[in-house]
C-alpha atoms as a PDB file:
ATOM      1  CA  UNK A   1      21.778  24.475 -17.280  1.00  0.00           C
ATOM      2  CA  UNK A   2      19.113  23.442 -19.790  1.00  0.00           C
ATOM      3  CA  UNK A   3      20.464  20.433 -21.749  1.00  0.00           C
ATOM      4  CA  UNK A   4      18.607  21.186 -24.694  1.00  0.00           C
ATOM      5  CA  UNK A   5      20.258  24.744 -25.481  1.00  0.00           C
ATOM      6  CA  UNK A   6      23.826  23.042 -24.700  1.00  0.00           C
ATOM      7  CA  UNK A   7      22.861  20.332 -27.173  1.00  0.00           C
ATOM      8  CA  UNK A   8      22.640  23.094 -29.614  1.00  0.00           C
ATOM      9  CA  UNK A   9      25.787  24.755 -28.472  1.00  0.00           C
ATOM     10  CA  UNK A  10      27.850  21.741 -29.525  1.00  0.00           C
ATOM     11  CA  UNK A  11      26.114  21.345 -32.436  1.00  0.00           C
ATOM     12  CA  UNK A  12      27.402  25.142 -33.169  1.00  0.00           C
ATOM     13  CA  UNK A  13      30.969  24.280 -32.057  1.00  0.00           C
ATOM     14  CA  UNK A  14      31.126  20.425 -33.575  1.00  0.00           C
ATOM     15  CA  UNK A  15      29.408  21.019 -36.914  1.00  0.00           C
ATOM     16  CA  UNK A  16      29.105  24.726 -37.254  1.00  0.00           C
ATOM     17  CA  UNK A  17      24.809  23.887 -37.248  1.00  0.00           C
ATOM     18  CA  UNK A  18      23.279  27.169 -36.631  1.00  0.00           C
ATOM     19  CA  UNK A  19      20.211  28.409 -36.050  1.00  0.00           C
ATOM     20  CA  UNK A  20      17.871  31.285 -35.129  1.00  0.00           C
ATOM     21  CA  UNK A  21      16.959  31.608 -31.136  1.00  0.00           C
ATOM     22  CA  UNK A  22      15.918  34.044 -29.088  1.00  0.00           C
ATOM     23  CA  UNK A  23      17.084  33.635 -25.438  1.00  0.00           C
ATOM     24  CA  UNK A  24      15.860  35.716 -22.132  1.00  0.00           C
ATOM     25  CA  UNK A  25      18.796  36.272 -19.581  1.00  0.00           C
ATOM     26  CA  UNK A  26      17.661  38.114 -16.668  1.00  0.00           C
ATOM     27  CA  UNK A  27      14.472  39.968 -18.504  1.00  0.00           C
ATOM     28  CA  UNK A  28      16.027  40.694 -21.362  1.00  0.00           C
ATOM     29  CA  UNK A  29      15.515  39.321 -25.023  1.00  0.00           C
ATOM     30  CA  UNK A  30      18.950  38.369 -26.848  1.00  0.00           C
ATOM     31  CA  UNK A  31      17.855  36.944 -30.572  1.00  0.00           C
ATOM     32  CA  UNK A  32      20.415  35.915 -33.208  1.00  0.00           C
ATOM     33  CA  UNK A  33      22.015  32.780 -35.098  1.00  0.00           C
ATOM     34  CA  UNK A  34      23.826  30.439 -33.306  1.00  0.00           C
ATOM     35  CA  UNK A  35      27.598  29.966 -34.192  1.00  0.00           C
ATOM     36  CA  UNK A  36      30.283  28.422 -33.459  1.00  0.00           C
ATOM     37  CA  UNK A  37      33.636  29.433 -30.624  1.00  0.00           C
ATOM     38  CA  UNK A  38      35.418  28.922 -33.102  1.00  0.00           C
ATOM     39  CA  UNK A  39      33.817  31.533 -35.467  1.00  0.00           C
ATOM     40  CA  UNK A  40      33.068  33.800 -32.812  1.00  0.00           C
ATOM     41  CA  UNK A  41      36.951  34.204 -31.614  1.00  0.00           C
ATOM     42  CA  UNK A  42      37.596  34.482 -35.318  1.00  0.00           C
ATOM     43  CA  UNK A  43      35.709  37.556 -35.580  1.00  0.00           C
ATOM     44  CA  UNK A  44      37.311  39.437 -32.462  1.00  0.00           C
ATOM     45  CA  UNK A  45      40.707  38.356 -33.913  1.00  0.00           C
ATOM     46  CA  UNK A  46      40.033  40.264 -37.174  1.00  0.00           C
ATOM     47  CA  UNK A  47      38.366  43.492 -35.517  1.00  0.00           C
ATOM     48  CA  UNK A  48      42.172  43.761 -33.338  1.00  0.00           C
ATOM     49  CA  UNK A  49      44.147  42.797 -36.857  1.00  0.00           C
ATOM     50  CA  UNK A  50      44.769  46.561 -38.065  1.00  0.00           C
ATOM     51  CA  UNK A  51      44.934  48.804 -35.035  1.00  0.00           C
ATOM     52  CA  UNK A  52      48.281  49.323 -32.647  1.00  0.00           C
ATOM     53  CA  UNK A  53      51.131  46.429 -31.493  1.00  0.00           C
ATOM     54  CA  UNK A  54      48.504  46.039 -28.880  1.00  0.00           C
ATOM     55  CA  UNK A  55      45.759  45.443 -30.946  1.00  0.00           C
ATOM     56  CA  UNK A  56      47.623  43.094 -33.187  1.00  0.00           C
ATOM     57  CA  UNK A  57      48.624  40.719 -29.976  1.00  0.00           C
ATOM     58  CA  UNK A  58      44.956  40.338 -28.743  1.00  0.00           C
ATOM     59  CA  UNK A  59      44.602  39.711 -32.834  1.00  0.00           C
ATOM     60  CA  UNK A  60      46.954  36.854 -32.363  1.00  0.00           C
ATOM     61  CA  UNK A  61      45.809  35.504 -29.595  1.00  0.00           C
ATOM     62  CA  UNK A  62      42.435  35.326 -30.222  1.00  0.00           C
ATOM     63  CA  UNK A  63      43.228  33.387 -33.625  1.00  0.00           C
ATOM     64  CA  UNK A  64      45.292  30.872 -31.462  1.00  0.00           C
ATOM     65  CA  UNK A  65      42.347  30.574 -29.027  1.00  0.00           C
ATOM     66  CA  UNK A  66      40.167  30.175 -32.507  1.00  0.00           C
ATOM     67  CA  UNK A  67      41.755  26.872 -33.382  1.00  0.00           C
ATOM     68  CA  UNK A  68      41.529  25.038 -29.738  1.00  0.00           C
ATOM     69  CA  UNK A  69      39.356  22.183 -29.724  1.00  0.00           C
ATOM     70  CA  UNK A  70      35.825  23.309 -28.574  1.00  0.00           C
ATOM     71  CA  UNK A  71      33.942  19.602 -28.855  1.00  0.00           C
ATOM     72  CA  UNK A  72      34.617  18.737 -25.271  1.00  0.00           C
ATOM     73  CA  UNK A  73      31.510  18.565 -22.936  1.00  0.00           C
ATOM     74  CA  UNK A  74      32.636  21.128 -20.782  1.00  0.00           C
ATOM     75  CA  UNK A  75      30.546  23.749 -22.408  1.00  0.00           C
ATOM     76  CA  UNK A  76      29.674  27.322 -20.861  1.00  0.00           C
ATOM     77  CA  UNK A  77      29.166  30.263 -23.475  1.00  0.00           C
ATOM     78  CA  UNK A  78      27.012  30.298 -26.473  1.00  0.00           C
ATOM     79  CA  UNK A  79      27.374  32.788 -29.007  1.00  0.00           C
ATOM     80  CA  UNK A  80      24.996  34.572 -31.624  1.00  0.00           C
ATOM     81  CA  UNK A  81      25.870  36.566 -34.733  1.00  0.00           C
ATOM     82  CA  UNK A  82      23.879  39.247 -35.598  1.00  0.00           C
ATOM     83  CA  UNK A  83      22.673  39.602 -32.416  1.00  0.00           C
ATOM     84  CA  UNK A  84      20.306  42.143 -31.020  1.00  0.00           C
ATOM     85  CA  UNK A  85      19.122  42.873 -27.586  1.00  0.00           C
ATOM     86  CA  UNK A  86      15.748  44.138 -26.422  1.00  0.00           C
ATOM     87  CA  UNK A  87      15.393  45.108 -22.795  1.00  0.00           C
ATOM     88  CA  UNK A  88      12.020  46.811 -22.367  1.00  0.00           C
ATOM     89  CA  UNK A  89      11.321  48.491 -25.413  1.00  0.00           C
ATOM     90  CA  UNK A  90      10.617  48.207 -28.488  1.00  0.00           C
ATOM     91  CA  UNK A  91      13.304  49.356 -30.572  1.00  0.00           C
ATOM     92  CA  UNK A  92      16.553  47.119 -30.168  1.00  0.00           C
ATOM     93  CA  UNK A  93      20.388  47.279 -29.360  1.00  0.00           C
ATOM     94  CA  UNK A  94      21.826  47.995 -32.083  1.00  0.00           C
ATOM     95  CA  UNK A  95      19.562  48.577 -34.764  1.00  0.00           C
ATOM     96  CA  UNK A  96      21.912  48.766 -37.494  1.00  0.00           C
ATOM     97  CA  UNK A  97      24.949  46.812 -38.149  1.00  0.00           C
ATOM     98  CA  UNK A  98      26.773  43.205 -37.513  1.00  0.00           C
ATOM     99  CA  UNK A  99      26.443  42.410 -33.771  1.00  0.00           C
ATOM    100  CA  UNK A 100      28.280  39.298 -31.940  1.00  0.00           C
ATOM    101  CA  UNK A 101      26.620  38.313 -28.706  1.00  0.00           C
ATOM    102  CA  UNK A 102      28.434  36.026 -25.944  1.00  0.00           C
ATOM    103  CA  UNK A 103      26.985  34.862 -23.131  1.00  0.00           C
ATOM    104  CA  UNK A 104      27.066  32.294 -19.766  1.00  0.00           C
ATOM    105  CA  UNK A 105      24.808  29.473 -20.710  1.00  0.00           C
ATOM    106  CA  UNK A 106      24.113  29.263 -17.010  1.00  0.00           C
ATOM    107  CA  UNK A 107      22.745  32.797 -16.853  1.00  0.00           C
ATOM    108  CA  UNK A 108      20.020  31.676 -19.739  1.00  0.00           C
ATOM    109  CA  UNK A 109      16.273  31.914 -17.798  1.00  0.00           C
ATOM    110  CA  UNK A 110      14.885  30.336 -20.935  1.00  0.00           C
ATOM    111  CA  UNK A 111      14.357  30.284 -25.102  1.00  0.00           C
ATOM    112  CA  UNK A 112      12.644  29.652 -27.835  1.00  0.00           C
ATOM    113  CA  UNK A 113      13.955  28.778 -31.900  1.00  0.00           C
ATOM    114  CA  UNK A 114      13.427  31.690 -33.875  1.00  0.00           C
ATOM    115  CA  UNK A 115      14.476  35.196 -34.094  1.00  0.00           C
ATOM    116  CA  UNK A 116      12.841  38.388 -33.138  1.00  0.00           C
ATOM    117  CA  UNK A 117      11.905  40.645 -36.403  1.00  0.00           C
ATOM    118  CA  UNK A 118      11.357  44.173 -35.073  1.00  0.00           C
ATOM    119  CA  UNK A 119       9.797  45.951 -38.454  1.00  0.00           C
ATOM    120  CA  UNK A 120       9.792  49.753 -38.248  1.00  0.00           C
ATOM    121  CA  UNK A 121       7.185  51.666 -40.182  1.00  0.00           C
END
């Protein structure tokens, strides 16, 4: 696991520092900001807030899971808001709309700081 990236994974889930990366996991190109567990978890807990009793329990759940402390070294997911994938084309997955990304940090092949643009004309 590349120490680097899991600096910037604590970083995410100590100071809620983001920042833009693009990471290739098994030929694939995953770009987005770097945020926090924390925030991540947040988000699923609110998409499960308004649907059935179901629904409402993973809500509640994943807002408990939100609050755990996620400073410890034992690190192993990063996530990405407003993520996009490109596998082999051009045009990426989605193109429209708010995307979180999670991912194994072991299963990262490599990176680089910045996000992918993909401009239609």
């Amino acid at each position: 696991m590349d120490n680097l990236l899991k600096n910037f994974v604590k970083a995410a889930n100590q100071h809620d520092f983001s920042l833009d990366i693009t990471l290739n996991v098994d030929g694939a190109l995953i770009t987005g900001k770097t945020v926090s567990a924390q925030k991540y978890l947040e988000y699923l807990s609110n998409n499960f807030e308004d649907g059935n009793e179901i629904s409402q329990t993973l809500s509640e759940q994943l807002a408990e899971a939100s609050q755990r402390d996620y400073d410890h070294d034992d690190i192993q997911y990063i996530h990405l808001e407003n993520a996009q994938v490109y596998n082999g084309d051009n045009q990426p997955t989605p193109s429209e709309g708010d995307f979180y990304w999670r991912g194994k940090l072991q299963e990262i092949d490599g990176f680089f700081l910045g996000k992918i643009d993909a401009k239609t004309e």
